[in-house]
Protein backbone atom coordinates (compact mmCIF):
# COMPACT_ATOMS: atom_id res chain seq x y z
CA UNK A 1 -43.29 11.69 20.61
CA UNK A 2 -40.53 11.69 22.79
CA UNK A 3 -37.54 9.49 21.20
CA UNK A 4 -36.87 5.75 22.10
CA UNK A 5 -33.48 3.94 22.44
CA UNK A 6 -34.16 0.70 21.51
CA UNK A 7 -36.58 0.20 18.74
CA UNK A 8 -37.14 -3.45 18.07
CA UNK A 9 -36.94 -4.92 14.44
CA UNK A 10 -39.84 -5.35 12.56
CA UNK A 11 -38.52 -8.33 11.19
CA UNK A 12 -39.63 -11.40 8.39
CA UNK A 13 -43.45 -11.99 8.53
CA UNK A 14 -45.07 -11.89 11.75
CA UNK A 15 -42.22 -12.28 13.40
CA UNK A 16 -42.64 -8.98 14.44
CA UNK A 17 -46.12 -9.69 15.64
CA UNK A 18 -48.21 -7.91 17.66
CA UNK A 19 -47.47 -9.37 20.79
CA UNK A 20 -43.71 -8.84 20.49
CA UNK A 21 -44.28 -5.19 19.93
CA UNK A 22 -47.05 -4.77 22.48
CA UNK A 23 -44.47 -6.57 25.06
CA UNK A 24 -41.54 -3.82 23.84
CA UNK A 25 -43.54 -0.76 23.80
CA UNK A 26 -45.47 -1.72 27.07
CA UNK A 27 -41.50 -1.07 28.65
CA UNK A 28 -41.31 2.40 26.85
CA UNK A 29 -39.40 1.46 23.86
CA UNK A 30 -40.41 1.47 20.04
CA UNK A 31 -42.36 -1.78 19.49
CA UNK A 32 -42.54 -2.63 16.01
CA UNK A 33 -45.41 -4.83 13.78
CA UNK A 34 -43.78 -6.22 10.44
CA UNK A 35 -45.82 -4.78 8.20
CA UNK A 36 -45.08 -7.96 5.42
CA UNK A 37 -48.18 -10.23 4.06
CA UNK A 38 -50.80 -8.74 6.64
CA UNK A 39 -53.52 -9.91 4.26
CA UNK A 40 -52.09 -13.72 4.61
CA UNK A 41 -51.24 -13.37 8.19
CA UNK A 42 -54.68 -12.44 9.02
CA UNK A 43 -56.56 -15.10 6.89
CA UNK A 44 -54.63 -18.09 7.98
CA UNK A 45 -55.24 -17.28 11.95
CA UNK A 46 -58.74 -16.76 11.28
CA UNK A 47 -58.82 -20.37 9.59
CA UNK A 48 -57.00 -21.27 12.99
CA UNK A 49 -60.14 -20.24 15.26
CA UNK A 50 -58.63 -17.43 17.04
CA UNK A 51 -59.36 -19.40 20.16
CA UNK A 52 -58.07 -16.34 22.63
CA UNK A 53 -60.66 -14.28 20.89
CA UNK A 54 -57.69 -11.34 20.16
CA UNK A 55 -58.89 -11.08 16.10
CA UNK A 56 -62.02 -10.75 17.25
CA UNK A 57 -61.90 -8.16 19.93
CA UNK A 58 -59.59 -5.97 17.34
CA UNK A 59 -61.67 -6.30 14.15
CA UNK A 60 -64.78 -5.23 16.65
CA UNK A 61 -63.18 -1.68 16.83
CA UNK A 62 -62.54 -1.60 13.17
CA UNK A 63 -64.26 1.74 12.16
CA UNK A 64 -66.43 -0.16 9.26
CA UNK A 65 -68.36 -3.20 10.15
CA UNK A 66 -69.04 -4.29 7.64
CA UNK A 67 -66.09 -5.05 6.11
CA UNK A 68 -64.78 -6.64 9.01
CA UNK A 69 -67.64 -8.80 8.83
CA UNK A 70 -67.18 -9.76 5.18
CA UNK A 71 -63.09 -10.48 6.31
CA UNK A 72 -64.45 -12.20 9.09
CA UNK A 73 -67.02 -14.59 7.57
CA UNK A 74 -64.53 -15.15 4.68
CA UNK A 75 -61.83 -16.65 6.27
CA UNK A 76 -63.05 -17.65 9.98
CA UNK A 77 -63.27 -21.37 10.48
CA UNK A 78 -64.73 -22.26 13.93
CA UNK A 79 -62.73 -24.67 15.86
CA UNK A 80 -59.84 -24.47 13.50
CA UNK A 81 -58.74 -25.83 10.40
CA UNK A 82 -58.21 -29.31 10.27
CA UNK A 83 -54.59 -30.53 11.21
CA UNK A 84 -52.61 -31.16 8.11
CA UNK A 85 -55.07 -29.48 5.84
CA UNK A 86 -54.36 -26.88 3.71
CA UNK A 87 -55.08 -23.05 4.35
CA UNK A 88 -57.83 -21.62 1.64
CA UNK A 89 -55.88 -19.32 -0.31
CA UNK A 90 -56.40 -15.47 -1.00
CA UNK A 91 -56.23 -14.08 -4.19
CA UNK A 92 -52.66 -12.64 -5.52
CA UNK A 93 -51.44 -8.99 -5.71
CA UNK A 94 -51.70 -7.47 -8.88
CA UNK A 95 -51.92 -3.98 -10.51
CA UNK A 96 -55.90 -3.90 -10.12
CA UNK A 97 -56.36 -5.85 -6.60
CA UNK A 98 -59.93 -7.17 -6.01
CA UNK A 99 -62.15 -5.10 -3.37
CA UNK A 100 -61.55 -8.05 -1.27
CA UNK A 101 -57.91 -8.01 -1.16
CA UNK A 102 -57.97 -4.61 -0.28
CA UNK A 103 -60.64 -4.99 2.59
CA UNK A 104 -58.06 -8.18 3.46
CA UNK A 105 -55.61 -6.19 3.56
CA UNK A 106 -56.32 -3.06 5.21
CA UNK A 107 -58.52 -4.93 8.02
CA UNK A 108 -54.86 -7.19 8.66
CA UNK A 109 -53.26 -4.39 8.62
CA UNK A 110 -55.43 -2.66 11.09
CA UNK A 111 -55.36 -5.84 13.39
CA UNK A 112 -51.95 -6.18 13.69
CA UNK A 113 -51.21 -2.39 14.68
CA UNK A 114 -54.60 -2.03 17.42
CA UNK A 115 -53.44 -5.30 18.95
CA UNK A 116 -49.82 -3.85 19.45
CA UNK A 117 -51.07 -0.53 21.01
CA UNK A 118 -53.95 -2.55 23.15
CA UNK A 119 -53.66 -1.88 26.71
CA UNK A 120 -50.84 1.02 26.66
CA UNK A 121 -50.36 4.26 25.36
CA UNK A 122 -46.82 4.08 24.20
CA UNK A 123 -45.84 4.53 20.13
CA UNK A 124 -46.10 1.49 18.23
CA UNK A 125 -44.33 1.49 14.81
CA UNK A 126 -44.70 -0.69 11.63
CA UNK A 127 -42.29 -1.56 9.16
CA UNK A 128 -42.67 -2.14 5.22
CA UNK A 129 -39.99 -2.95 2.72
CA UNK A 130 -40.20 -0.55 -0.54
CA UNK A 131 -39.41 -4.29 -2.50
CA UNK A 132 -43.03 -4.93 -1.73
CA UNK A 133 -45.00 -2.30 -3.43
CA UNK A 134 -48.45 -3.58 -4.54
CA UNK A 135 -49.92 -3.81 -0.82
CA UNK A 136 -48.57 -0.66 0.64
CA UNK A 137 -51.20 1.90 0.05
CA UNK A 138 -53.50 -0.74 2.10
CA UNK A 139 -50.75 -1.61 4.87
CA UNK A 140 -50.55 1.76 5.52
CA UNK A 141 -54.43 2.98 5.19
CA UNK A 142 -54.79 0.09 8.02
CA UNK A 143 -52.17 1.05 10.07
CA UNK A 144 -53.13 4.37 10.02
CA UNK A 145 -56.91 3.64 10.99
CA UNK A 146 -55.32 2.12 13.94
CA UNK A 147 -53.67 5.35 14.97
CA UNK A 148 -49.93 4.12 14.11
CA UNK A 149 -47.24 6.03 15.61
CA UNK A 150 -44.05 4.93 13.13
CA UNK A 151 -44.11 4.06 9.91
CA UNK A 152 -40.09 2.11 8.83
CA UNK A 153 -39.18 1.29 5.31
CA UNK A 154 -36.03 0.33 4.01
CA UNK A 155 -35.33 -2.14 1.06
CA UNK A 156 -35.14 0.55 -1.71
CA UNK A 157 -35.70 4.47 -1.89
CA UNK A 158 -39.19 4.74 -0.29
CA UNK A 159 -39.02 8.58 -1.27
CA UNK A 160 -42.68 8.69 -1.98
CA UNK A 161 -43.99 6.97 1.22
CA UNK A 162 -44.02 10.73 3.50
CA UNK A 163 -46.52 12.70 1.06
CA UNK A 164 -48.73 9.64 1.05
CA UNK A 165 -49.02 9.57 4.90
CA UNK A 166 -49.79 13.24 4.16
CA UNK A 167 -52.26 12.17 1.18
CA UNK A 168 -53.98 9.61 3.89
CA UNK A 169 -54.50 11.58 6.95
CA UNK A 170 -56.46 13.68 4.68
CA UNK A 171 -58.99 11.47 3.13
CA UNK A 172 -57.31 12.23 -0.40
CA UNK A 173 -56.57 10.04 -3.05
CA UNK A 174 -53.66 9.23 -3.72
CA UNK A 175 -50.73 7.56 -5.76
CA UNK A 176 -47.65 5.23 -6.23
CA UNK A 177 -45.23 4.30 -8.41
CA UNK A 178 -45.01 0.58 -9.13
CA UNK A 179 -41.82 -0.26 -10.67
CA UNK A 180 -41.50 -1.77 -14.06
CA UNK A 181 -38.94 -3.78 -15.19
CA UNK A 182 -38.15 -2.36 -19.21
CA UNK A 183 -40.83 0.09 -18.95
CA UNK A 184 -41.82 3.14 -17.10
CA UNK A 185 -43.49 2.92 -14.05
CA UNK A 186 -47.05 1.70 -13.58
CA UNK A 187 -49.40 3.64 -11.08
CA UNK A 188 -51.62 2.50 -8.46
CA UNK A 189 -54.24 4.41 -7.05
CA UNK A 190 -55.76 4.40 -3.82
CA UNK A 191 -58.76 6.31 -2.07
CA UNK A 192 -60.07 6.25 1.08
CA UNK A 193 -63.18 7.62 0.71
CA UNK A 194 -64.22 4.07 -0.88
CA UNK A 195 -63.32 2.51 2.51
CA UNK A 196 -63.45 4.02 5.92
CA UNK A 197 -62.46 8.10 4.67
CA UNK A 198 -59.43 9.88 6.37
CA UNK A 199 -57.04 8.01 9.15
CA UNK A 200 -57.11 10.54 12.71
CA UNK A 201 -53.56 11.32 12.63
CA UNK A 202 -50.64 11.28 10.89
CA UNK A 203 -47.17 8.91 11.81
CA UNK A 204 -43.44 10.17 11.96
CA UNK A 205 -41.51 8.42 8.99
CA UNK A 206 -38.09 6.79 9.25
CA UNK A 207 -36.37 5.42 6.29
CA UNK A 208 -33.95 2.72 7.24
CA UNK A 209 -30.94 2.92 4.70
CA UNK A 210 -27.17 1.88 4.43
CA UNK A 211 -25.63 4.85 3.45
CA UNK A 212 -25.39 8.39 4.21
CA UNK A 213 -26.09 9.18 0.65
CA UNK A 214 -29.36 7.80 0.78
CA UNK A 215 -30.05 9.39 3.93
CA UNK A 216 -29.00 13.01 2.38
CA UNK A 217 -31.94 12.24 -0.26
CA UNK A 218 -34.54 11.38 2.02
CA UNK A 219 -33.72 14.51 4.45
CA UNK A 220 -33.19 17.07 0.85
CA UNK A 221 -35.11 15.88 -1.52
CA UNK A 222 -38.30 14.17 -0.26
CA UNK A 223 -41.21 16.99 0.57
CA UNK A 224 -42.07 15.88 3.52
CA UNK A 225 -38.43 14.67 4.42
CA UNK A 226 -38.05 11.36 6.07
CA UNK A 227 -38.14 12.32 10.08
CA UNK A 228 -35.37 9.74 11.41
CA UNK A 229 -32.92 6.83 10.43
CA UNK A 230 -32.41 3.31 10.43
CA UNK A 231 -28.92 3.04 9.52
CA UNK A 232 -28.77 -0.87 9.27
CA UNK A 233 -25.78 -2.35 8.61
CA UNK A 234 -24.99 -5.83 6.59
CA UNK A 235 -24.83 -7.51 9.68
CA UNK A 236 -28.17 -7.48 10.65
CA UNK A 237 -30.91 -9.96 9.52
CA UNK A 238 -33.11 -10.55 6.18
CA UNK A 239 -32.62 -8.64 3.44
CA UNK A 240 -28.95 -6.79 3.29
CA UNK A 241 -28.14 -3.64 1.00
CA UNK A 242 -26.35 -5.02 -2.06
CA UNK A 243 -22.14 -4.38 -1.52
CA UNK A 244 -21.13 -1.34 -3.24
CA UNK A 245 -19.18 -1.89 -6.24
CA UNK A 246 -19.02 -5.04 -8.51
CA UNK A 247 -20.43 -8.26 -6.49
CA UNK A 248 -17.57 -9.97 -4.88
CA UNK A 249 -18.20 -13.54 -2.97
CA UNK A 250 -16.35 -15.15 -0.57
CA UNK A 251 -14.46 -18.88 -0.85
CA UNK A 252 -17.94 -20.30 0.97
CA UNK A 253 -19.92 -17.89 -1.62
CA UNK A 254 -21.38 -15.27 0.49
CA UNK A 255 -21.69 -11.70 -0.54
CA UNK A 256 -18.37 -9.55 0.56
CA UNK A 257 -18.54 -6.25 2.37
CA UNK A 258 -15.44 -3.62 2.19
CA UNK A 259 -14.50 -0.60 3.17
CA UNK A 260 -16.78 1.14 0.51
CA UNK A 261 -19.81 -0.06 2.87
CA UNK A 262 -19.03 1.56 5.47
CA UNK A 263 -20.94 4.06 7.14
CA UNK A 264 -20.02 8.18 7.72
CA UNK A 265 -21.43 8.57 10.79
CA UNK A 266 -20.57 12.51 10.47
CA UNK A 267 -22.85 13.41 7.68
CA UNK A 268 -25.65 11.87 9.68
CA UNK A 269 -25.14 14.02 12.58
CA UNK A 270 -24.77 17.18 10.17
CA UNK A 271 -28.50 16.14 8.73
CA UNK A 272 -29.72 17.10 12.56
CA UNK A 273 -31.83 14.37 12.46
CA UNK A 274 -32.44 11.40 14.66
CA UNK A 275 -31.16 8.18 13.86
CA UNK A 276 -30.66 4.65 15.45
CA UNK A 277 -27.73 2.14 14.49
CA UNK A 278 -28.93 -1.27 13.12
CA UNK A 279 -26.71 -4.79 12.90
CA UNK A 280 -25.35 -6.81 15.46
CA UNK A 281 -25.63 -3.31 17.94
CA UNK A 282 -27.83 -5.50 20.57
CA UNK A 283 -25.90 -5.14 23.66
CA UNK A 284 -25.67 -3.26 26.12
CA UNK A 285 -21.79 -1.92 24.63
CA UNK A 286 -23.09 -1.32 21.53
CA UNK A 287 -26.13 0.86 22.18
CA UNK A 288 -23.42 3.25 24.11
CA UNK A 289 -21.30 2.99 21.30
CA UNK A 290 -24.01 4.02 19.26
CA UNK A 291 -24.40 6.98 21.18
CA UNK A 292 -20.90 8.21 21.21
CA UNK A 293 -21.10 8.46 17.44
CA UNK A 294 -24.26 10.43 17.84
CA UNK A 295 -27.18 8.19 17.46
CA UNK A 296 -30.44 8.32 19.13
CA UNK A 297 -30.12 4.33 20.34
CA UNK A 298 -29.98 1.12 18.50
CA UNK A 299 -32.65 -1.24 16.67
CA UNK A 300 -32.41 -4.78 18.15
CA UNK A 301 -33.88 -7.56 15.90
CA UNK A 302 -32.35 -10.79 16.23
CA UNK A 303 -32.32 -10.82 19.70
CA UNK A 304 -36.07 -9.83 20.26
CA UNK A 305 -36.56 -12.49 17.40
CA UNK A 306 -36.51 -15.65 19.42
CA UNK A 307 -38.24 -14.36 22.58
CA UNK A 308 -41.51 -15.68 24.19
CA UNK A 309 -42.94 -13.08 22.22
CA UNK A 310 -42.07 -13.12 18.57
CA UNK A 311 -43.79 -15.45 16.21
CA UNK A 312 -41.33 -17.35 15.55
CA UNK A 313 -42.24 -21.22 16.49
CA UNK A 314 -41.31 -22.17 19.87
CA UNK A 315 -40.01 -25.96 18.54
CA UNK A 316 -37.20 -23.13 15.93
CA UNK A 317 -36.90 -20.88 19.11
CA UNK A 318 -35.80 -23.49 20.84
CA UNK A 319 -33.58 -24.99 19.19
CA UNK A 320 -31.57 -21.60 17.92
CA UNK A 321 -31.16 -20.80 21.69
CA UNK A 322 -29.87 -24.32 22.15
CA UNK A 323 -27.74 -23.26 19.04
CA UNK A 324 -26.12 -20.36 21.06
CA UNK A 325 -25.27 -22.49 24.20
CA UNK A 326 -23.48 -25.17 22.51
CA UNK A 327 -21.70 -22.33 19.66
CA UNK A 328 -23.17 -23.83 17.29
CA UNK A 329 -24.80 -21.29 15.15
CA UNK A 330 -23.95 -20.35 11.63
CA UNK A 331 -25.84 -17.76 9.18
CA UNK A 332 -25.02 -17.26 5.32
CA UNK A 333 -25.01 -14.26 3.56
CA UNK A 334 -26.64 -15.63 0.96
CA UNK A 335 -26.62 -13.81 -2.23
CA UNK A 336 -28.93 -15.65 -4.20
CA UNK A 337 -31.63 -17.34 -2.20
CA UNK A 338 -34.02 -14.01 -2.40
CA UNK A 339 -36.02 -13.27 -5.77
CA UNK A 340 -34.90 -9.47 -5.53
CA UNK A 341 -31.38 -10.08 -5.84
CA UNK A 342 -30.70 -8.33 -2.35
CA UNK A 343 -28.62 -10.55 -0.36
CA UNK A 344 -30.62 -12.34 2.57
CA UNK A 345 -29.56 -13.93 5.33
CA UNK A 346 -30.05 -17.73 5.74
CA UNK A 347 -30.05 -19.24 9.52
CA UNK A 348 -28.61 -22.92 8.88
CA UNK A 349 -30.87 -24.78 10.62
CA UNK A 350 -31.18 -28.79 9.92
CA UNK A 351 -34.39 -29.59 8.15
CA UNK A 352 -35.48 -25.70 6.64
CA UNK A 353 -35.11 -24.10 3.71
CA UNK A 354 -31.44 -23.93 4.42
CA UNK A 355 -30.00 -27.05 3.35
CA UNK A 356 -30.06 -28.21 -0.56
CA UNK A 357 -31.77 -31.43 -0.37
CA UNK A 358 -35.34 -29.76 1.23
CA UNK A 359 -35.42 -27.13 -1.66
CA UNK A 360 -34.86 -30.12 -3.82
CA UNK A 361 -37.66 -31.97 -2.31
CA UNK A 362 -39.89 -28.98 -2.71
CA UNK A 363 -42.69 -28.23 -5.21
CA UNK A 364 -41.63 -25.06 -7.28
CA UNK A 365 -43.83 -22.64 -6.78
CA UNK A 366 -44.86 -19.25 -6.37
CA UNK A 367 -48.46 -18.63 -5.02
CA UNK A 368 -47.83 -16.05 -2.82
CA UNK A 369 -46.09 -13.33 -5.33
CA UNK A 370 -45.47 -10.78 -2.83
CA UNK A 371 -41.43 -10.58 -4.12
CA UNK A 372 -42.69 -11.23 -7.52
CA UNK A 373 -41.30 -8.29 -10.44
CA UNK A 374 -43.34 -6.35 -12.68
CA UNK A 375 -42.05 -6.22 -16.53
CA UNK A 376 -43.63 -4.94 -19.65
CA UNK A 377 -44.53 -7.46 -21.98
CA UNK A 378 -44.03 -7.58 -25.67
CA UNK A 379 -47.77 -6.10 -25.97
CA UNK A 380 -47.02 -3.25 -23.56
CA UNK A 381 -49.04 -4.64 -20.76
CA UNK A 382 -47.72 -5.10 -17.19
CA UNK A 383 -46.41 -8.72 -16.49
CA UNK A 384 -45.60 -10.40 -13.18
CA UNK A 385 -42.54 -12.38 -12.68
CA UNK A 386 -40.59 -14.11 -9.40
CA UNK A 387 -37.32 -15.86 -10.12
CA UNK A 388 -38.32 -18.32 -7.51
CA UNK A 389 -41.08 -19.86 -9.61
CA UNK A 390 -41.29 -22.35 -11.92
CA UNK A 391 -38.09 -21.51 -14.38
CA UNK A 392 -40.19 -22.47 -17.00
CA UNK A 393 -42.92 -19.79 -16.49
CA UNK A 394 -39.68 -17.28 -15.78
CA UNK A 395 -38.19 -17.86 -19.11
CA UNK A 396 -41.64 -17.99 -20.82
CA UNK A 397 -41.99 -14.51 -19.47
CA UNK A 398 -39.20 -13.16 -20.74
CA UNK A 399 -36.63 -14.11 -17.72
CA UNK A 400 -32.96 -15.87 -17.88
CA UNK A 401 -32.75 -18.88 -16.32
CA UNK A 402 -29.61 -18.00 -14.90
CA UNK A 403 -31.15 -15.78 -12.80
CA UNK A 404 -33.85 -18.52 -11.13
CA UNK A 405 -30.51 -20.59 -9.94
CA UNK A 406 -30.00 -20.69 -5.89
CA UNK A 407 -33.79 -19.04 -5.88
CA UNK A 408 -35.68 -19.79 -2.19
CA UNK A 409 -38.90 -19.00 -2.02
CA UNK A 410 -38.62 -16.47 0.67
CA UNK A 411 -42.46 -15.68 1.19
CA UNK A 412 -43.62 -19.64 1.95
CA UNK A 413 -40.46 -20.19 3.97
CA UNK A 414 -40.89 -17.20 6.16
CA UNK A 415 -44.88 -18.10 6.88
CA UNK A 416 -43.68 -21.87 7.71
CA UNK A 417 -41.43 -19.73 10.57
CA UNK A 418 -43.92 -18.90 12.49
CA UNK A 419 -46.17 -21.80 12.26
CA UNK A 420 -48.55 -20.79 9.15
CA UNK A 421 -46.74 -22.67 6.53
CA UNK A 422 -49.29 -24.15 3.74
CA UNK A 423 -49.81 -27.94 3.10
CA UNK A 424 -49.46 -29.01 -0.02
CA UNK A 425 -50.52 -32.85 -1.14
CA UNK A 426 -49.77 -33.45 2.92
CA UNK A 427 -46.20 -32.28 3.39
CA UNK A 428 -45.78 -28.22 4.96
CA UNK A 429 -44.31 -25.69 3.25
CA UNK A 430 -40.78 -25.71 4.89
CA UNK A 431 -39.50 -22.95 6.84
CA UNK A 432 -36.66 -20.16 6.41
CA UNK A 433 -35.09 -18.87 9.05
CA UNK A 434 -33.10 -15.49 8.96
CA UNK A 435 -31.29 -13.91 12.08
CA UNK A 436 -28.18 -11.42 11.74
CA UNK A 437 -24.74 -12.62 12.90
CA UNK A 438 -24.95 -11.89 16.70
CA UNK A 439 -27.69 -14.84 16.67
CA UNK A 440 -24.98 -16.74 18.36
CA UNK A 441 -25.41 -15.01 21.34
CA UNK A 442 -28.99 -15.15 22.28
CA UNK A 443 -28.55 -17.23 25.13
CA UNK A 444 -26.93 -14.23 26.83
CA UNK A 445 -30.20 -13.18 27.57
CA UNK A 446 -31.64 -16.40 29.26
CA UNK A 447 -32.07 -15.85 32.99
CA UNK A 448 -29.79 -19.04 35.30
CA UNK A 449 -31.86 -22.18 34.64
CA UNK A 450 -34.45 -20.97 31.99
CA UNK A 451 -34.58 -22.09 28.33
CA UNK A 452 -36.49 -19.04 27.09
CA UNK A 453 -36.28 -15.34 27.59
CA UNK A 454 -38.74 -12.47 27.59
CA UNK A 455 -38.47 -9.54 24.93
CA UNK A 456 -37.74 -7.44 28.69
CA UNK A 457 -35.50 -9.45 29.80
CA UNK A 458 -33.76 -8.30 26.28
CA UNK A 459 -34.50 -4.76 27.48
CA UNK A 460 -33.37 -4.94 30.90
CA UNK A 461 -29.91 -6.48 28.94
CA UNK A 462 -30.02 -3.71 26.64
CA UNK A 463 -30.55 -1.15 29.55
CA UNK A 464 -31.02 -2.27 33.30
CA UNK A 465 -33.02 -0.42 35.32
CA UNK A 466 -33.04 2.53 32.36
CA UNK A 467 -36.12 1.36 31.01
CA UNK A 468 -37.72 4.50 30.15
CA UNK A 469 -41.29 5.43 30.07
C-alpha cells in the first residue's frame, strides 16, 4: 500500500460514513469508516427503507446469505418507519452477546467497509476506539470480510488488536481482554469458523496515541508491532488523551494541557515508522509542517466532518458553517460530559446536548451501553456500569455518585447527529456535537457563493492539484 497524506478522521458514529470515505479515497487519500455502533447504525437505516437500495446491494455480496437475510428481515421496514416513531431496539452488549448481535454486528460492519471501497480500488480504513471493547472482535471480523485495508484505534493501549488481525485472516479463534473494573480481566472469545471462516487478507494497523511513549510500546512490545501512527493531539475532536499529571481545569472548567503533553517528534522518527499528525493540522500549512518534522501527512477530521459527505445532518452542517462565517463558534473541552472520564469535546450548539437545560429536560438513560464499564460484583460475577445512567442504578452497582455529575450520554447524542436519534414518549433523543478547535474555520473551504463544500474541495485545500492516486 503505498502511503497517503491525508487520512480523514474516522470520527463520532457514522459520521465517518461510508460515503465520506468512499468520496476521500475515490481522490487517492485514506478514507476512513468509524467503526463505532455498526450494529445500531445498520438496524436503524434498515427501519428507514434504504430507499437508494445501497444496504441492499452491499449485504447481497455478503459471503453468507443467510445471515444477511436473517439481519435483513429483522430490522428492514418497507417504506420506512413511521415519522416520529421510535426505532425497535437491538439487544445490549454484554460478555456473552446473542448470535444475533453478532450476525448484527459483523453484517454492519461489513456494510459500512464494502460500501466505502464500492466503485474504486483505493485503501479504505476503519477506526475503533479500545474504550469500546465488547463489539470489536465482530467490527473487525466484518471489516475484514470486506477486504479492509486500515484498521485505527486509539482511546487506550490497543496492544492486542495486531495478533488478532493475524488470529482472523486465519480462520482461528481467537481472544480479548475485556477490562474489569476491581477484578482481573474477563475474556471474550471469538471464532470464525461459526460464521463465514477466515477473512482474504490481512489490514496494516495504526495505533493513534498522544505520546511517544505509547508509540515506543506499540512498535517494541506488541508481536506484530503496530505498522504506523496517529499522533493526535488535544486539539482535535471527541475523545482527548487525559492531561498528564494531576487534572488541572481552567477558570471556564475545561481540562488544561501543558508542556508535559507535548509531543517528541524525534523519538517518532527514530521508531522508522510512518506516522501522520492529528489536531487542528487541516490546512494546507500544517500538513507541510507536518512534514518538516518528519511525518508521513496529516489526519483531517473536523473539516471533512461537515462536508456533503459526512453524516452529520445537513440542518447541524449548516448551521456550524454559518457558525464559521459569522466567528461564532465555540467548543469545550469538556472533562466530564463522557462516561470514560476521557475528556470530550462539546460543539456549543443552541438546542443539543450542549447546553444545561436540554440534559435537564432529558430522560436518564442508558440503553445503548456501548461506553458502559465492566466491574466485579460482590459475587465475583462481571457487572455493567455507565456513569451516564440512572445515578441510582450507578450507586446500586457499586458506583459514587460523584462520579455520574456533568455525565452526557455520549452514545444517544452522537446517533441524534446524524439523524438516527431514538424517540422516546414523542420527543428525539437530542444531539451532541463534537468538532476540534479549528471548527471555526470550515468556511475556508466553501467555494464563492456556496453554503456547502465537498470532502474534495477539502482535499484540493489540503493539496491543490497534488491529489495523488
Amino acid at each position: 500500500m503505498k502511503f497517503p497524506e491525508i487520512i480523514q478522521g474516522g470520527m463520532g458514529v457514522a459520521v465517518s460514513s461510508w460515503r465520506l470515505a468512499n468520496a476521500v479515497s475515490r481522490e487517492g487519500q485514506l478514507g476512513v469508516v468509524s467503526g463505532t455502533a455498526l450494529d445500531t447504525v445498520l438496524a436503524r437505516r434498515l427501519q428507514l427503507g434504504d430507499f437508494e437500495g445501497d444496504l441492499a446491494e452491499a449485504m447481497a455480496h455478503f459471503p453468507d446469505q443467510a445471515m444477511a437475510d436473517r439481519v435483513w428481515d429483522r430490522y428492514f421496514v418497507r417504506g420506512g418507519k413511521a415519522s416520529g416513531s421510535a426505532f425497535k431496539s437491538k439487544p445490549i452488549w454484554t460478555l456473552n452477546p446473542s448470535r444475533a448481535l453478532m450476525e448484527l454486528t459483523i453484517v454492519g460492519s461489513f456494510v459500512e467497509v464494502w460500501l466505502a471501497k464500492r466503485g474504486h480500488s483505493n485503501p479504505v480504513g476503519i477506526n475503533l476506539l479500545e474504550k469500546i471493547q465488547l463489539p470489536t472482535l465482530a467490527t473487525l471480523y466484518g471489516a475484514m470480510l470486506a477486504e479492509v485495508d486500515v484498521v485505527l484505534m486509539g482511546a487506550g493501549i490497543p496492544r492486542n488488536i495486531p495478533p488478532l488481525l493475524d488470529y482472523l485472516v486465519a480462520g482461528k479463534g481467537c481472544r480479548l481482554p475485556i477490562d474489569v473494573v476491581g477484578g482481573e480481566p474477563a475474556i471474550m472469545e471469538f471464532e470464525p469458523g461459526e460464521y463465514a471462516g477466515p477473512c482474504p487478507s490481512r489490514p496494516l494497523f495504526f495505533a493513534i496515541v498522544a505520546s511517544a511513549s505509547l508509540a515506543q510500546v506499540m512498535a517494541k512490545k506488541c508481536s506484530p508491532p503496530a505498522d504506523g501512527f496517529i499522533v493526535e493531539g488535544w486539539k482535535a475532536g471527541g475523545h482527548n488523551a487525559p492531561p498528564r499529571g494531576a487534572m488541572q481545569l481552567s477558570e471556564t472548567g475545561e481540562s488544561v494541557y501543558g508542556e508535559r503533553d507535548e509531543v517528541d517528534f524525534a523519538k517518532f522518527r527514530e521508531l522508522g515508522l510512518p506516522f501522520w499528525l492529528a489536531g487542528s493540522c487541516g490546512t494546507a500549512e500544517g500538513l507541510q509542517a507536518a512534514k518538516l518534522l518528519g511525518a508521513q501527512g496529516i489526519q483531517v477530521g473536523t473539516a471533512f466532518a461537515f462536508s456533503n459527505e459526512s453524516g452529520i445532518s445537513v440542518q447541524v452542517k449548516t448551521q456550524v458553517i454559518r457558525a464559521s462565517i459569522e466567528e461564532t463558534t465555540s467548543v469545550f473541552t469538556d472533562p466530564k460530559a463522557s462516561p470514560t472520564g476521557f475528556p470530550f469535546k462539546v460543539l456549543n450548539m443552541p438546542g443539543t446536548a450542549s447546553e444545561p437545560a436540554v440534559i435537564q429536560a432529558r430522560e436518564r438513560i442508558c440503553d445503548l451501553g456501548y461506553l458502559r464499564e465492566a466491574y466485579r460484583q460482590p459475587n465475583g460475577q462481571i457487572g455493567f456500569r455507565c456513569a451516564a445512567e440512572p445515578v441510582e442504578d450507578y450507586v446500586r452497582k457499586g458506583g459514587d455518585a460523584e462520579n455520574c455529575e456533568g455525565r452526557k450520554c455520549v452514545c444517544n447524542g452522537l446517533l441524534g447527529t446524524v439523524g438516527l436519534a431514538q424517540v422516546r414518549h414523542g420527543v428525539e433523543e437530542p444531539s451532541l456535537v463534537t468538532a476540534g478547535d479549528d471548527v471555526r474555520g470550515v468556511s475556508r473551504f466553501l467555494r464563492p457563493g456556496e453554503i456547502s463544500y465537498s470532502a474534495k474541495d477539502v482535499l484540493e485545500s489540503l493539496c491543490g492539484s497534488r491529489v495523488l492516486l
